[in-house]
N, C-alpha and C. Protein backbone atom coordinates (compact mmCIF):
# COMPACT_ATOMS: atom_id res chain seq x y z
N UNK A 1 0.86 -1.16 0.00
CA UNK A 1 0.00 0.00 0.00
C UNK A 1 0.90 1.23 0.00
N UNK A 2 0.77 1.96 -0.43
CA UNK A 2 1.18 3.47 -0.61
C UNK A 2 0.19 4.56 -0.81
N UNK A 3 0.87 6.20 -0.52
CA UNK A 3 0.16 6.89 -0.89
C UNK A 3 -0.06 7.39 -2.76
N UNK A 4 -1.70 7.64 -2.30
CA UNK A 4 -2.21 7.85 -3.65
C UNK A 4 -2.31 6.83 -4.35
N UNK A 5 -2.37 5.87 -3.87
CA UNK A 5 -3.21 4.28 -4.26
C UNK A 5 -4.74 4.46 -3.99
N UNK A 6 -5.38 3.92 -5.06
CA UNK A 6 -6.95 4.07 -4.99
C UNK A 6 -7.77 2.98 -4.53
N UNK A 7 -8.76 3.20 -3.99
CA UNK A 7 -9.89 2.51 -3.26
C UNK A 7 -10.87 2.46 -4.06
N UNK A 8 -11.45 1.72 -4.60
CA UNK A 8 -12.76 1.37 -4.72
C UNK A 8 -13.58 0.42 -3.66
N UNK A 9 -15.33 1.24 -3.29
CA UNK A 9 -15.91 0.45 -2.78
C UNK A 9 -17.09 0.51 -3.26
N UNK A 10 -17.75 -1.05 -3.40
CA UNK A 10 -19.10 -1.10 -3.95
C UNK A 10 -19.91 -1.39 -3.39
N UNK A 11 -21.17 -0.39 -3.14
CA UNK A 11 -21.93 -0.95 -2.09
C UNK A 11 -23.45 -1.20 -3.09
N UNK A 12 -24.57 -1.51 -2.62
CA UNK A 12 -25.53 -2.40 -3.70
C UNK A 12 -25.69 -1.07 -4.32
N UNK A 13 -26.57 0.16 -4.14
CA UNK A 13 -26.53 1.16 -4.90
C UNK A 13 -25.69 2.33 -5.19
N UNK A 14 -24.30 2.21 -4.94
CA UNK A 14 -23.21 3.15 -5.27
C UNK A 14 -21.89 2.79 -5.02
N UNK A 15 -20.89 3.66 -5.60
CA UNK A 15 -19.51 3.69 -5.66
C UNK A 15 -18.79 4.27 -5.50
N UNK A 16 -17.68 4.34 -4.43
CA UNK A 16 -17.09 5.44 -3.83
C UNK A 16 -15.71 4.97 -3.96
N UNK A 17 -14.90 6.26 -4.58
CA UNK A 17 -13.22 5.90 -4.43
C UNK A 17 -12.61 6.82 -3.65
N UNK A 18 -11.68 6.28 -3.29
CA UNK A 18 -10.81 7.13 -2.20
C UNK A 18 -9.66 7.08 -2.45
N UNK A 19 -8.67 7.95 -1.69
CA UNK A 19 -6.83 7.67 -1.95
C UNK A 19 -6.57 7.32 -1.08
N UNK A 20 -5.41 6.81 -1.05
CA UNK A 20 -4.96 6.14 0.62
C UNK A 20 -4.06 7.07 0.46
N UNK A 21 -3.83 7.46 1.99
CA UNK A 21 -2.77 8.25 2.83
C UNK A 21 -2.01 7.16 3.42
N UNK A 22 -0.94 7.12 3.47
CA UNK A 22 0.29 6.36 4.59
C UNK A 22 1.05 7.65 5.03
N UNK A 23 1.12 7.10 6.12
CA UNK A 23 1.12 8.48 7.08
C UNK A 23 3.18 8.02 6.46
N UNK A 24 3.93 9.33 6.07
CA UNK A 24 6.07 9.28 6.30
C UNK A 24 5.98 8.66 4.56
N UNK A 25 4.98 8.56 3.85
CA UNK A 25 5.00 8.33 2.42
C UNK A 25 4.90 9.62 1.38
N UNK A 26 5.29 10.87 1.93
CA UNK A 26 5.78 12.08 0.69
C UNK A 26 4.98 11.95 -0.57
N UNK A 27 6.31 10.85 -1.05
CA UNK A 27 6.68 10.66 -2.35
C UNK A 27 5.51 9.39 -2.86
N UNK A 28 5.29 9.09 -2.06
CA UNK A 28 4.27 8.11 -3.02
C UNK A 28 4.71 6.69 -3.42
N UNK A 29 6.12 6.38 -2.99
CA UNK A 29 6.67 5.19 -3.32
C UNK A 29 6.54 3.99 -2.54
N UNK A 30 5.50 3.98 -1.21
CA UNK A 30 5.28 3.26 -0.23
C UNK A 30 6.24 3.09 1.02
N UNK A 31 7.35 3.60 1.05
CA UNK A 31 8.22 3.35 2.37
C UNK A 31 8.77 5.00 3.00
N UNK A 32 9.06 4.67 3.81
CA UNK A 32 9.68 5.83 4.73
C UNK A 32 10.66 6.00 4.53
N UNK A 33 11.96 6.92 3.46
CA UNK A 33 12.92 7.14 2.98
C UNK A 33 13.69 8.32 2.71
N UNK A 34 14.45 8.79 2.61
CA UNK A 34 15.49 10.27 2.31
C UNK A 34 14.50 10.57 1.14
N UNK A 35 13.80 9.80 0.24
CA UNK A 35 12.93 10.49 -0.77
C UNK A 35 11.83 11.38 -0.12
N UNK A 36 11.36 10.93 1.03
CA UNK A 36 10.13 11.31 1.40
C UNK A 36 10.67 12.84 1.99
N UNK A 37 12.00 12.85 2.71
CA UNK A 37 12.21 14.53 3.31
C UNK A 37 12.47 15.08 2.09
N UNK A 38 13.09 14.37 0.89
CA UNK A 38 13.42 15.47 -0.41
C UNK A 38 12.12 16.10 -0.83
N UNK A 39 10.87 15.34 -1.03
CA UNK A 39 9.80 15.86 -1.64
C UNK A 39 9.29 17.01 -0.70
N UNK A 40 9.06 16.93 0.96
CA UNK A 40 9.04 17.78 1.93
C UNK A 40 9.66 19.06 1.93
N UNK A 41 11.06 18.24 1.63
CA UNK A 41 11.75 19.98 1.73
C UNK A 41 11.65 20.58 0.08
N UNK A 42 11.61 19.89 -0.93
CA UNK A 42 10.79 21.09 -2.09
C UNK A 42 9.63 21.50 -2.08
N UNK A 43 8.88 21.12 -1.25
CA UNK A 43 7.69 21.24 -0.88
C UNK A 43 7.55 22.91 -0.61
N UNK A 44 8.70 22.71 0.68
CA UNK A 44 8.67 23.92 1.51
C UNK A 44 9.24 24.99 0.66
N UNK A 45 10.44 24.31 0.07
CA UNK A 45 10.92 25.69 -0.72
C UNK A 45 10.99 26.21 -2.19
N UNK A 46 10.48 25.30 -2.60
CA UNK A 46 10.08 25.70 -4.46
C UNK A 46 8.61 25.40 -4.57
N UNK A 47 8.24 26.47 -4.85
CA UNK A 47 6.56 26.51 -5.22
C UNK A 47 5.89 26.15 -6.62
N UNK A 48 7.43 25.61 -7.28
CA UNK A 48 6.87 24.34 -8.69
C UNK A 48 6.47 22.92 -7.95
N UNK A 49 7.32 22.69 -6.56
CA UNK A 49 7.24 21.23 -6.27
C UNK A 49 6.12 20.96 -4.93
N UNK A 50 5.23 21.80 -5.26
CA UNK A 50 4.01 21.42 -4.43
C UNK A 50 3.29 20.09 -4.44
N UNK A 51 3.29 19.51 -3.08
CA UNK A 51 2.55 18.36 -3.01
C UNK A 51 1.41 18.12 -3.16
N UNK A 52 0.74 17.10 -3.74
CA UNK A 52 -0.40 17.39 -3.78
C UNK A 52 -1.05 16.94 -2.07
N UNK A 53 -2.50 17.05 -2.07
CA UNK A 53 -3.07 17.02 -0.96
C UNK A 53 -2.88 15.65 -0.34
N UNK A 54 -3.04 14.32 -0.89
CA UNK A 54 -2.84 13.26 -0.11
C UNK A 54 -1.35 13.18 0.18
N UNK A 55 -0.31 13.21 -0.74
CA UNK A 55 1.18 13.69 0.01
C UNK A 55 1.73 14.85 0.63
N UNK A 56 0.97 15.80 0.64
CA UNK A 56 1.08 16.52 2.04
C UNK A 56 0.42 15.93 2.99
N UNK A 57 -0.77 15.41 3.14
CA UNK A 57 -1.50 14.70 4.59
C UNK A 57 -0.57 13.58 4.84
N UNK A 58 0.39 12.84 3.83
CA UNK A 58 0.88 11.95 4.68
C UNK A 58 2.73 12.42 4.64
N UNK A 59 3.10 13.19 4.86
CA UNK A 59 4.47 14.29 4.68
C UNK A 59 4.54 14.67 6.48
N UNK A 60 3.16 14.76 6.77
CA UNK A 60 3.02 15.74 8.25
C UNK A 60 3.03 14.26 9.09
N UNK A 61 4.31 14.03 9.76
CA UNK A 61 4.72 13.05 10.16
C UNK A 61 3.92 13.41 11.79
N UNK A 62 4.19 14.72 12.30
CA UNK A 62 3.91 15.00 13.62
C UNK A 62 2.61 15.22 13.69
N UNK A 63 1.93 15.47 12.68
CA UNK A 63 0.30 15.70 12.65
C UNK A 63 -0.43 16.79 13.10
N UNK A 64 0.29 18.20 13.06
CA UNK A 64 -0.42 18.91 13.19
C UNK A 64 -0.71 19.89 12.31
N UNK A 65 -1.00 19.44 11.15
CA UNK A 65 -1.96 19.57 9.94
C UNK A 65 -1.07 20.84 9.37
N UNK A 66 0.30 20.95 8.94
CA UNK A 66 1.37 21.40 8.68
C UNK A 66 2.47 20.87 8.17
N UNK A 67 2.90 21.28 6.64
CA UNK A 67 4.30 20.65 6.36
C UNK A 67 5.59 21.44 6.27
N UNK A 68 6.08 20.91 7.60
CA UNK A 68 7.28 21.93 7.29
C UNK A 68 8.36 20.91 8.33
N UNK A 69 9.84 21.65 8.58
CA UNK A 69 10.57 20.98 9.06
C UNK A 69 10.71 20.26 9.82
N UNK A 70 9.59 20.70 10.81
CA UNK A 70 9.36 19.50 11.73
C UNK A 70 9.09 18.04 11.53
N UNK A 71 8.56 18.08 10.59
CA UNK A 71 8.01 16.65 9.61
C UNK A 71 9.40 16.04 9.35
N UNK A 72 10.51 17.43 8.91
CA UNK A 72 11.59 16.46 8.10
C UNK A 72 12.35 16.09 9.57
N UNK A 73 12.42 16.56 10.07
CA UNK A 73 12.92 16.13 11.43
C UNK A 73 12.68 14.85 11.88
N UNK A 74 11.27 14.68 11.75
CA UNK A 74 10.63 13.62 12.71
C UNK A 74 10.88 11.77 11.86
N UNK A 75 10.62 12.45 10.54
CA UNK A 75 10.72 11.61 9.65
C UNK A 75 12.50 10.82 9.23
N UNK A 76 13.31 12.08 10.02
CA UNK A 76 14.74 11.86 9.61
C UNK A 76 15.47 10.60 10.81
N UNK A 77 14.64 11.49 12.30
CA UNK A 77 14.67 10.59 13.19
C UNK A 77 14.29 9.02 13.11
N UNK A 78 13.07 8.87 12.76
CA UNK A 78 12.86 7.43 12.52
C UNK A 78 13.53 6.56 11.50
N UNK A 79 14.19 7.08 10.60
CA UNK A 79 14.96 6.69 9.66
C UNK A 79 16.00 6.40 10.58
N UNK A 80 16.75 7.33 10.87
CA UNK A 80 17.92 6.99 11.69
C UNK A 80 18.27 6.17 12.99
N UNK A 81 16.43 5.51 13.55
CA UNK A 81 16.50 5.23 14.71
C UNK A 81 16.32 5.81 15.94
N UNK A 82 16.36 7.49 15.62
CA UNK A 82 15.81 8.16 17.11
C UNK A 82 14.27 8.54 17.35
N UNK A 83 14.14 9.48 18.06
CA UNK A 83 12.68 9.52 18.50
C UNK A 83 12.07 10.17 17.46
């Protein structure tokens, strides 16, 4: 599973799709990686490399509905093993 993978659900009279969010997935490639702070930090600082909305919701590692360094922080930590 990764982000921006699609959902379909069928229920008897309708059909609803959704994206999946994985919460430290940026980039969209399914794992938690140096890709995911690169897309973060162009995020933050080139306004060609805007995320879209389901990889910003899953970019905000700390969750308070914000992408910015703290994310790359948090996200750098778990990579590396710290808190």
């Amino acid at each position: 599973m990764k982000t921006g993978s699609k959902l379909k659900v069928e229920l008897s009279t309708e059909t609803h799709y959704y994206e999946i969010v994985v919460t430290d997935d940026a980039n969209g490639d399914g794992k938690m990686s140096v890709l995911d702070i690169v897309a973060i930090n162009n995020h933050i600082v080139d306004d060609t490399k805007k995320l879209g909305k389901v990889y910003s919701l899953a970019g905000d590692y700390n969750g308070d509905n914000k992408l910015n360094v703290q994310d790359i922080v948090k996200i750098n930590n778990a990579i590396v093993g710290g808190n």
